[in-house]
Protein backbone atom coordinates (compact mmCIF):
# COMPACT_ATOMS: atom_id res chain seq x y z
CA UNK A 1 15.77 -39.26 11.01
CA UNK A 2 14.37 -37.15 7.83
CA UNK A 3 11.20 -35.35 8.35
CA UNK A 4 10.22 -34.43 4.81
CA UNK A 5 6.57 -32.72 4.28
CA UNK A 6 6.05 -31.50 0.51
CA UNK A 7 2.38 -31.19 -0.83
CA UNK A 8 0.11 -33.47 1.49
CA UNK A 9 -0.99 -30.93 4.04
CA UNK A 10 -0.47 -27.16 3.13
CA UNK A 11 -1.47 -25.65 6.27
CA UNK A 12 0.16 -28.05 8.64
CA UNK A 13 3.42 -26.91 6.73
CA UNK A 14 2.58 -23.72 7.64
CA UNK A 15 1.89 -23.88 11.60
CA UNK A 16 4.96 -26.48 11.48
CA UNK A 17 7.35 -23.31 9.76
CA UNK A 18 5.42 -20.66 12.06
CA UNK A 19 6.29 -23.13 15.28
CA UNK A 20 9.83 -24.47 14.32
CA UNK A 21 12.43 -23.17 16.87
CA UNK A 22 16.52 -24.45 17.77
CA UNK A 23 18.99 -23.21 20.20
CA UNK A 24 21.36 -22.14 18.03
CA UNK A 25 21.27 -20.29 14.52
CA UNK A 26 20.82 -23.55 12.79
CA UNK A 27 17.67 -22.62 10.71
CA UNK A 28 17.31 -22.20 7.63
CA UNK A 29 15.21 -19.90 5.19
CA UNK A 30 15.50 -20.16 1.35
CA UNK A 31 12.94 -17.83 -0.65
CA UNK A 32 13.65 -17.55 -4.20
CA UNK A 33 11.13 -15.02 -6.57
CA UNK A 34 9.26 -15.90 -9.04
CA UNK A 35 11.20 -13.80 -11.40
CA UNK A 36 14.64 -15.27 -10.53
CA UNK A 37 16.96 -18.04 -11.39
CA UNK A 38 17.47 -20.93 -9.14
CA UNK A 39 21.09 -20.81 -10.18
CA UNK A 40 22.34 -17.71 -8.48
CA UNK A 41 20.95 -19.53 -5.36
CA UNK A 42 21.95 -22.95 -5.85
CA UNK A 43 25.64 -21.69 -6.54
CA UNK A 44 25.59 -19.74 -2.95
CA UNK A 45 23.90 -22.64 -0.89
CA UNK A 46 26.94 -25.07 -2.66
CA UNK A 47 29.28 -22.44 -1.32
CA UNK A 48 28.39 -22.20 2.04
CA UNK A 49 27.99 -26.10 2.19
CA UNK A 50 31.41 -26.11 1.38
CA UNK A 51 32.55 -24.17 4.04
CA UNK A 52 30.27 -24.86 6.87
CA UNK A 53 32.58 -26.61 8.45
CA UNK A 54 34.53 -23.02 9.19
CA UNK A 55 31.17 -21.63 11.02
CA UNK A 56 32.29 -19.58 14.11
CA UNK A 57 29.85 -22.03 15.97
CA UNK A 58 29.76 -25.11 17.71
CA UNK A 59 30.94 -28.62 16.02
CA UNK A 60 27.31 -29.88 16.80
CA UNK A 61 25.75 -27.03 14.84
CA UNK A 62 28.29 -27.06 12.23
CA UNK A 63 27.35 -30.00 11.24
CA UNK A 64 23.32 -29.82 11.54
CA UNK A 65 24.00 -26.85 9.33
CA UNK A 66 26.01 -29.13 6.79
CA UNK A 67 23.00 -31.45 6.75
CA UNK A 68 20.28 -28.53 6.15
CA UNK A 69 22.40 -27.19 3.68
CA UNK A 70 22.89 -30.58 1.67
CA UNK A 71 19.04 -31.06 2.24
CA UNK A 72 18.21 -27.68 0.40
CA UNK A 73 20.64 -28.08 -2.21
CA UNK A 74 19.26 -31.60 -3.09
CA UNK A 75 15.59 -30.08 -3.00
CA UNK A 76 16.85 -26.80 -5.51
CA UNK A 77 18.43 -29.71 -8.04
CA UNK A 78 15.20 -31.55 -8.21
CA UNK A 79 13.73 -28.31 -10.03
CA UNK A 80 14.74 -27.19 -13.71
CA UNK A 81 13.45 -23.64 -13.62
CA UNK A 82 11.83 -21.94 -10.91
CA UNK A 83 8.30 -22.71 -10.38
CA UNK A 84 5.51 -20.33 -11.30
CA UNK A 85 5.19 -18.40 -8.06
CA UNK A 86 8.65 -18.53 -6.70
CA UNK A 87 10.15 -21.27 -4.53
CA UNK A 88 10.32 -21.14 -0.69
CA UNK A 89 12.37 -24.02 0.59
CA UNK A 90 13.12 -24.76 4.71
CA UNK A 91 14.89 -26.68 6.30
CA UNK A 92 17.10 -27.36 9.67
CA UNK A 93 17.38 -29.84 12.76
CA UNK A 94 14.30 -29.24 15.03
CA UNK A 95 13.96 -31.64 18.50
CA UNK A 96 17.18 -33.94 16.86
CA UNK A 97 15.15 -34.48 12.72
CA UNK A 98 16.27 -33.01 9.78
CA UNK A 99 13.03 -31.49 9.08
CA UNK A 100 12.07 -29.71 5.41
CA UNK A 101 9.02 -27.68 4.03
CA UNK A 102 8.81 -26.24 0.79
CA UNK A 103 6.36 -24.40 -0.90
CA UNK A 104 5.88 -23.99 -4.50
CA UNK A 105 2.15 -23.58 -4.83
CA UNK A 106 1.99 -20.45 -3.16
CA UNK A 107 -1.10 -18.26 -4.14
CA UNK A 108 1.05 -14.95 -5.03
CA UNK A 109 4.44 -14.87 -6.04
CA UNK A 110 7.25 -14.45 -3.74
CA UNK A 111 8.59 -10.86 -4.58
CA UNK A 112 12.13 -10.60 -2.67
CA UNK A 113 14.55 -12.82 -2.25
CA UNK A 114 15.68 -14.21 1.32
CA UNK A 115 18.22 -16.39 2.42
CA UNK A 116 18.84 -16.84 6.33
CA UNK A 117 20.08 -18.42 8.95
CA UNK A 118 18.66 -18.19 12.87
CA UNK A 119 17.26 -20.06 15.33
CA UNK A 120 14.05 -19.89 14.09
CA UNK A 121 12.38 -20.31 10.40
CA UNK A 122 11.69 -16.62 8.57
CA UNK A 123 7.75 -16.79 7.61
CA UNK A 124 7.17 -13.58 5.62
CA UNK A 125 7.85 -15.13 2.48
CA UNK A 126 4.73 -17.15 2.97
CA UNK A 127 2.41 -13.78 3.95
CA UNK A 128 0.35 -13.14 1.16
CA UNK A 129 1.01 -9.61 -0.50
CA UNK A 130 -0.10 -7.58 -3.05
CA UNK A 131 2.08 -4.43 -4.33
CA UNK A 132 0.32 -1.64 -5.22
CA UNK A 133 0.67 -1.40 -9.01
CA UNK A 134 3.19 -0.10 -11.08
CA UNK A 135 0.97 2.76 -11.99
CA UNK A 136 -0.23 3.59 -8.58
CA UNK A 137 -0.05 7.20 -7.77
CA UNK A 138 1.93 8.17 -4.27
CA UNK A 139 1.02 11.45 -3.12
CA UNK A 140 3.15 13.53 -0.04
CA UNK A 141 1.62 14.62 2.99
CA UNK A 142 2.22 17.68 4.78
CA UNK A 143 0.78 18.75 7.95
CA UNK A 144 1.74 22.11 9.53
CA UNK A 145 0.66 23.43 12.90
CA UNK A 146 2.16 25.35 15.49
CA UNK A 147 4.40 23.47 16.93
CA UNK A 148 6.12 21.33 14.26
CA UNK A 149 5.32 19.81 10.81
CA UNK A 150 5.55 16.52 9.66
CA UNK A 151 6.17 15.10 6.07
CA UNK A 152 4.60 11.50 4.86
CA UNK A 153 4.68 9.43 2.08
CA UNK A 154 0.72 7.78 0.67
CA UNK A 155 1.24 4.85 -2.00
CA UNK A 156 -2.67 4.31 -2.51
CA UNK A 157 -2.30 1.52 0.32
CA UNK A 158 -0.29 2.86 3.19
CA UNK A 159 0.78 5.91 5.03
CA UNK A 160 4.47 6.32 6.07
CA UNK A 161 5.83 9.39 7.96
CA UNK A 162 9.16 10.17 6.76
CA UNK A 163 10.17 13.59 8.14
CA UNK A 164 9.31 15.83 10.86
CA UNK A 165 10.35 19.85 11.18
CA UNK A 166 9.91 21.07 14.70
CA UNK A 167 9.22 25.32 15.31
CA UNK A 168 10.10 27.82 17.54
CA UNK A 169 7.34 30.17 16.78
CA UNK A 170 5.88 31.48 20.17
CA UNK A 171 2.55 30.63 21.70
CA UNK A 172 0.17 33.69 22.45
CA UNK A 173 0.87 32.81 26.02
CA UNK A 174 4.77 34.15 25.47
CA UNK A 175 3.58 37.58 24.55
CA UNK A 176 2.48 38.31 28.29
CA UNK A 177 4.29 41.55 30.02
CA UNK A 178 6.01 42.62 26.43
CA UNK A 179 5.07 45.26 23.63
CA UNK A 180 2.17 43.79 21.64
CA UNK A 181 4.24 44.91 18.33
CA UNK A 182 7.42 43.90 19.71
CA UNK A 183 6.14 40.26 20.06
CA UNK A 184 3.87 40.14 16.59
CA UNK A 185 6.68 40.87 14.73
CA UNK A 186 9.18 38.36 16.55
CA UNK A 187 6.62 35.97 16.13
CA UNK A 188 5.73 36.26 12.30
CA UNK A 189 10.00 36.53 12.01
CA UNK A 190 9.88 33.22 13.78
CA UNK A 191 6.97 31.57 11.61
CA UNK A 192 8.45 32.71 8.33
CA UNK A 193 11.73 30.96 9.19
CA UNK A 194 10.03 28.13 10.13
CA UNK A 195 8.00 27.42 7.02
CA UNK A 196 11.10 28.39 5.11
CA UNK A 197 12.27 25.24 6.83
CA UNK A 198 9.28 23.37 5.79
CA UNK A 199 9.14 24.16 2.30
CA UNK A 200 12.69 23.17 2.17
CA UNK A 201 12.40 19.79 3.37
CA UNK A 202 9.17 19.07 1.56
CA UNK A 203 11.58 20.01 -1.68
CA UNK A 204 14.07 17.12 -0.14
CA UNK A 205 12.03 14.70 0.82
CA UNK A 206 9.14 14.83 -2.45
CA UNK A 207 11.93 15.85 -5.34
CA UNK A 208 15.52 15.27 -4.62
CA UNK A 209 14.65 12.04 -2.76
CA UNK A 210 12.33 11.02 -4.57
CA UNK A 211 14.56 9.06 -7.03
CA UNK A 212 15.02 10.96 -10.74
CA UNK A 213 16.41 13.93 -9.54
CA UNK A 214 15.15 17.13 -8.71
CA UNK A 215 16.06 18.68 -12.03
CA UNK A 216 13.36 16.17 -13.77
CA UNK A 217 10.33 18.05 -13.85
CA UNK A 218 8.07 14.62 -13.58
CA UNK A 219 9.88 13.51 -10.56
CA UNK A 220 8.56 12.66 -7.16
CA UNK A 221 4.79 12.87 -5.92
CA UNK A 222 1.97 12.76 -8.04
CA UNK A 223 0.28 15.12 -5.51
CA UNK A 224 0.75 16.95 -2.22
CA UNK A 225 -1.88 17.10 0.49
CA UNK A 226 -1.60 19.66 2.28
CA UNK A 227 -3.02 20.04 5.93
CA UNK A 228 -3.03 21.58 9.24
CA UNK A 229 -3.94 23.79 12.14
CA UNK A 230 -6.28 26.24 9.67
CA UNK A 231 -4.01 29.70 10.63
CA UNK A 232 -0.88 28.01 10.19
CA UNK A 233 -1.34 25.68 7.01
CA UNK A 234 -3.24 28.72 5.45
CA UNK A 235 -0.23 31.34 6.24
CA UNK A 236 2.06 28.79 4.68
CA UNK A 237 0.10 27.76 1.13
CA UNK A 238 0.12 32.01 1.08
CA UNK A 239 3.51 32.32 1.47
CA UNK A 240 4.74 31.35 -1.63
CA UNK A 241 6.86 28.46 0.89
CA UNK A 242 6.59 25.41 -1.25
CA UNK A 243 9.14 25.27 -4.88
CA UNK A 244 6.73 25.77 -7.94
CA UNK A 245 6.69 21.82 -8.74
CA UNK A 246 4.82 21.18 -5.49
CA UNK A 247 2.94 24.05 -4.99
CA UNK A 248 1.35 23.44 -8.73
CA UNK A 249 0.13 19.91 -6.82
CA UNK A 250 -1.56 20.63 -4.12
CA UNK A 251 -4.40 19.10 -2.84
CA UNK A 252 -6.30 20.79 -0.10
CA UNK A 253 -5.59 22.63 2.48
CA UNK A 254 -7.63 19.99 4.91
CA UNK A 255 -8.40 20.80 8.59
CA UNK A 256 -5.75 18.34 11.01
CA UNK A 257 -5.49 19.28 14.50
CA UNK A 258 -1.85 17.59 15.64
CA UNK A 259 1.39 17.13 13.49
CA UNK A 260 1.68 13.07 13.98
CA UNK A 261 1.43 9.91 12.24
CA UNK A 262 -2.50 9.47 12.99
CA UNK A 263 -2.95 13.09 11.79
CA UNK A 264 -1.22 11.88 8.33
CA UNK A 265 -3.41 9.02 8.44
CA UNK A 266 -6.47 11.99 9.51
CA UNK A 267 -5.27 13.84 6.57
CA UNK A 268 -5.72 10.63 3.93
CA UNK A 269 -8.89 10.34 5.34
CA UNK A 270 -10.12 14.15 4.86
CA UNK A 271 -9.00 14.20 1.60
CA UNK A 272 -10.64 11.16 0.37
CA UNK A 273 -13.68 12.01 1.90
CA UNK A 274 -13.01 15.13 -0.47
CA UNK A 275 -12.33 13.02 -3.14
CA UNK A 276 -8.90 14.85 -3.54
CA UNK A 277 -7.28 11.49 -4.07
CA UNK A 278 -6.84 8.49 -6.74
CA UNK A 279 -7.72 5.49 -3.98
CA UNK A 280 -5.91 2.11 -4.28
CA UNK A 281 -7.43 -1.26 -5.82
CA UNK A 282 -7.85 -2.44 -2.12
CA UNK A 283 -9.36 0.51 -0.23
CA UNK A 284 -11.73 0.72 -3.37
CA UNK A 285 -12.73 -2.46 -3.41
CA UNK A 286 -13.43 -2.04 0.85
CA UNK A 287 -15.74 0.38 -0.03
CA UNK A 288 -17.22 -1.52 -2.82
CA UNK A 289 -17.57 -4.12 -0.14
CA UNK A 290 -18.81 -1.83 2.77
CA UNK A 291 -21.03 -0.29 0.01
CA UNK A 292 -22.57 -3.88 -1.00
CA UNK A 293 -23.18 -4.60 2.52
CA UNK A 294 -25.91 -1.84 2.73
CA UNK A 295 -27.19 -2.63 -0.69
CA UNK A 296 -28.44 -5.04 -2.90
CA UNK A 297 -25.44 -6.29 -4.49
CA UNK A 298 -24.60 -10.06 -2.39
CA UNK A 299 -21.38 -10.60 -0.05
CA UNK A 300 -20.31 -12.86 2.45
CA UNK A 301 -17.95 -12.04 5.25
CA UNK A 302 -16.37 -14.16 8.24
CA UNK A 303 -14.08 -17.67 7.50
CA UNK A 304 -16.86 -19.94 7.20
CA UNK A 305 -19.12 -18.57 4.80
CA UNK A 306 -16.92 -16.87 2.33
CA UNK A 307 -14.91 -20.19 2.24
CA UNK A 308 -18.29 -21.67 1.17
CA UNK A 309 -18.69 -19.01 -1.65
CA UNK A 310 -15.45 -19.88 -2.86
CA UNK A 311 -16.19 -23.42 -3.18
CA UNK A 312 -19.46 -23.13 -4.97
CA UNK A 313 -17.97 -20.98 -7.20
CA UNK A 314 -20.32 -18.18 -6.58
CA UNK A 315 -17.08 -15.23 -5.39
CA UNK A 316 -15.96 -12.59 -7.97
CA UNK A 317 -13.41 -10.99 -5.53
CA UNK A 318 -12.28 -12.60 -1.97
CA UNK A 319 -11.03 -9.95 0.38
CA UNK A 320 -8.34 -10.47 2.80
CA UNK A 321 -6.85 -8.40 5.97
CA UNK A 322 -3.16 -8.34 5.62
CA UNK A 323 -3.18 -9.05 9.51
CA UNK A 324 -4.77 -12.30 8.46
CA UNK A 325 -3.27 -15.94 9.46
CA UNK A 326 -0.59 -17.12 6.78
CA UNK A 327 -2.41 -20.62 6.86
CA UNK A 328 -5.51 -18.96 6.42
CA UNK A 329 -4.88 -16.21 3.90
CA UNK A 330 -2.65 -18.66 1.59
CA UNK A 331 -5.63 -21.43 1.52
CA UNK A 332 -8.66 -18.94 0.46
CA UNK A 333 -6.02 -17.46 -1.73
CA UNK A 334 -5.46 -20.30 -3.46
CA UNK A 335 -9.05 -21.84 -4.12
CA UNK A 336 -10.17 -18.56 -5.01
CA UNK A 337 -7.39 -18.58 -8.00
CA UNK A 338 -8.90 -22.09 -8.89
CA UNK A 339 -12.25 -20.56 -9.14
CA UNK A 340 -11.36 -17.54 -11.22
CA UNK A 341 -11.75 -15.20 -8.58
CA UNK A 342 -9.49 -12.22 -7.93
CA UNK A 343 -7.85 -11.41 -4.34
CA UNK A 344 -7.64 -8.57 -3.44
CA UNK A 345 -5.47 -7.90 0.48
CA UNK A 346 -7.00 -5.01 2.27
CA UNK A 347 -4.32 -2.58 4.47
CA UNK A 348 -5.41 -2.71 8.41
CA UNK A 349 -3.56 0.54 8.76
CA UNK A 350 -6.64 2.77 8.41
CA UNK A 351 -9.84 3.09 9.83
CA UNK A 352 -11.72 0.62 7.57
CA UNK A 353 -9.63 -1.69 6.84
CA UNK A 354 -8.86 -2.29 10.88
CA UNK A 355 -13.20 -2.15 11.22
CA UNK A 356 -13.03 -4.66 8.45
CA UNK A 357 -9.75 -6.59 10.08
CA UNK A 358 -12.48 -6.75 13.82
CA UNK A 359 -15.60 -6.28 12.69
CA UNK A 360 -15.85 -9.13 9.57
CA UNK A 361 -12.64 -11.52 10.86
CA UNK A 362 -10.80 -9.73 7.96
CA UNK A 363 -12.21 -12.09 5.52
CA UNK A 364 -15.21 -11.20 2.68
CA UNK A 365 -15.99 -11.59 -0.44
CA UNK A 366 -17.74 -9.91 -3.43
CA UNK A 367 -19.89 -12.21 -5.20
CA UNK A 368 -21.07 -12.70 -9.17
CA UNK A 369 -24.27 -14.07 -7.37
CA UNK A 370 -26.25 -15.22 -3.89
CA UNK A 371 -24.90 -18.47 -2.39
CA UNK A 372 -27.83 -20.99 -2.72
């Protein structure tokens, strides 16, 4: 028995891919980009039909793989180019049916290309995403203290720690019962080795990693913020550390009490607050949200009521937490695209897009005028 479910309900796809589990890797997930052929896929799923039968598996799942395969391959020759938004296609033997879902009417494009096999049905293709554009600055962050530093990574939408340098400079507490001189001198020998060590994997991790070579004087970060314990991070900045291509870009330094990935996410905050930073599309249009809230400007927040705005035509920008339901985000997605509205998916990783995430259900929306 076929189960096939194509266009008549687009969330009950959804919670049926999001639900779907098997036994055995029997599964499978087909996501093909927007910007992609269907040919390169279609030549790989005839392959593997071909040779399913040599699976280091069962007979039974052998052949329920056979059948999934044949199902997807039928689906991929039913299209002559690849739809719009990409094509995600599933299928595999669920409770004894052949079941399929495929999506192509997706709100955003599929960006990455996935083909898998498991015992259960590979949803991220279906979140809904949104890059940060091409042109998006990504600044470093460095936070030095006593104890360690810690390098990070900012794209405008995220924070990412990426390194960490631990010291051995001495606490005050160490100098107890030896010369005062003696142990001021170890201690600044200790300090200056250590942000040596800094400043020489800030130069690895923001130039020679960052992908054009360190010899390119354009590569890397677009900026370095730049915080810490105030004696320590101040000491460093001073002591000429950092190679001349960073130290021409920083920002700060900022007050951050603890070398850790909430004190890089402290540190974004500190320096925004400063506006020291280019912000992202989403954590702008937050505060353009948070900012309408208080003023006159109309919004909407919560499921019900911006789904209303969206129908009536009345939303100029729909907000979404990327925490949100698939179902969910994909359906307001969609109708606000109908409508001419943008969307716009807001980062829960920081401290107002998680109170917008709790507070608001992680859904608003900016509107061109009041909902009668």
């Amino acid at each position: 028995m076929t189960d096939t479910t194509h266009a008549d309900d687009f969330r009950g796809r959804i919670e049926a891919v999001d639900t779907a589990t098997a036994d055995t890797d029997r599964l499978l997930t087909v996501a093909v980009p927007a910007t992609a052929p269907l040919g390169e896929t279609l030549e790989r799923i005839e392959a593997d039909h071909a040779e399913a039968n040599y699976l280091d598996t069962d007979e039974t799942t052998q052949t329920y793989v056979e059948d999934a395969l044949e199902e997807i391959r039928r689906i991929l020759h039913d299209y002559e180019r690849t739809p719009e938004n990409g094509l995600v296609v599933y299928a595999g033997v669920v409770d004894s049916d052949l079941r399929t879902y495929v999506f192509d009417d997706l709100a955003e494009p599929v960006t990455e290309s996935v083909y898998e096999r498991s015992n259960e049905f590979d949803t991220s293709p279906l979140d809904v995403r949104v890059a940060p554009s091409a042109d998006a600055p990504t600044h470093g962050l460095l936070i030095v203290t006593r104890e360690s530093a810690v390098l990070g990574r900012y794209d405008a939408e995220t924070v990412e720690l990426v390194d960490e340098v631990t010291s051995d400079v001495p606490s005050k507490q160490a100098a107890e019962g030896r010369s005062e001189d003696r142990f001021q001198g170890r201690s600044d020998e200790r300090a200056d080795e250590f942000f040596d060590a800094v400043g020489t994997a800030a130069e690895r991790v923001f130039l020679e990693d960052a992908g054009t070579g360190s010899d390119d004087p354009d590569a890397g970060i677009d900026r370095l913020v730049l915080g810490g314990s105030e004696v320590m991070v101040e000491r460093f900045e001073d002591g000429d550390h950092l190679p001349d291509r960073l130290a021409d870009r920083v920002a700060g330094p900022f007050e951050v009490a603890y070398a850790s990935e909430q004190g890089l996410r402290e540190l974004v905050e500190a320096a925004e607050a400063a506006d020291a930073l280019d912000v992202g599309e989403a954590r702008e249009t937050l505060d353009t949200f948070f900012a309408d809230l208080d003023g006159d400007d109309p919004t909407v927040y919560g499921h019900e009521d911006t789904a209303e705005a969206v129908d009536n035509g009345a939303a100029e920008t729909v907000l979404l937490a990327d925490s949100l339901d698939a179902a969910d985000a994909q359906i307001l997605a969609r109708q606000a695209a109908e409508t001419g509205a943008d969307t716009v998916v807001v980062p829960t990783g920081y401290d107002r897009g998680e109170r917008f995430a709790e507070g608001f259900d992680g859904v608003g929306a900016i509107l061109r005028h009041p909902v009668a």
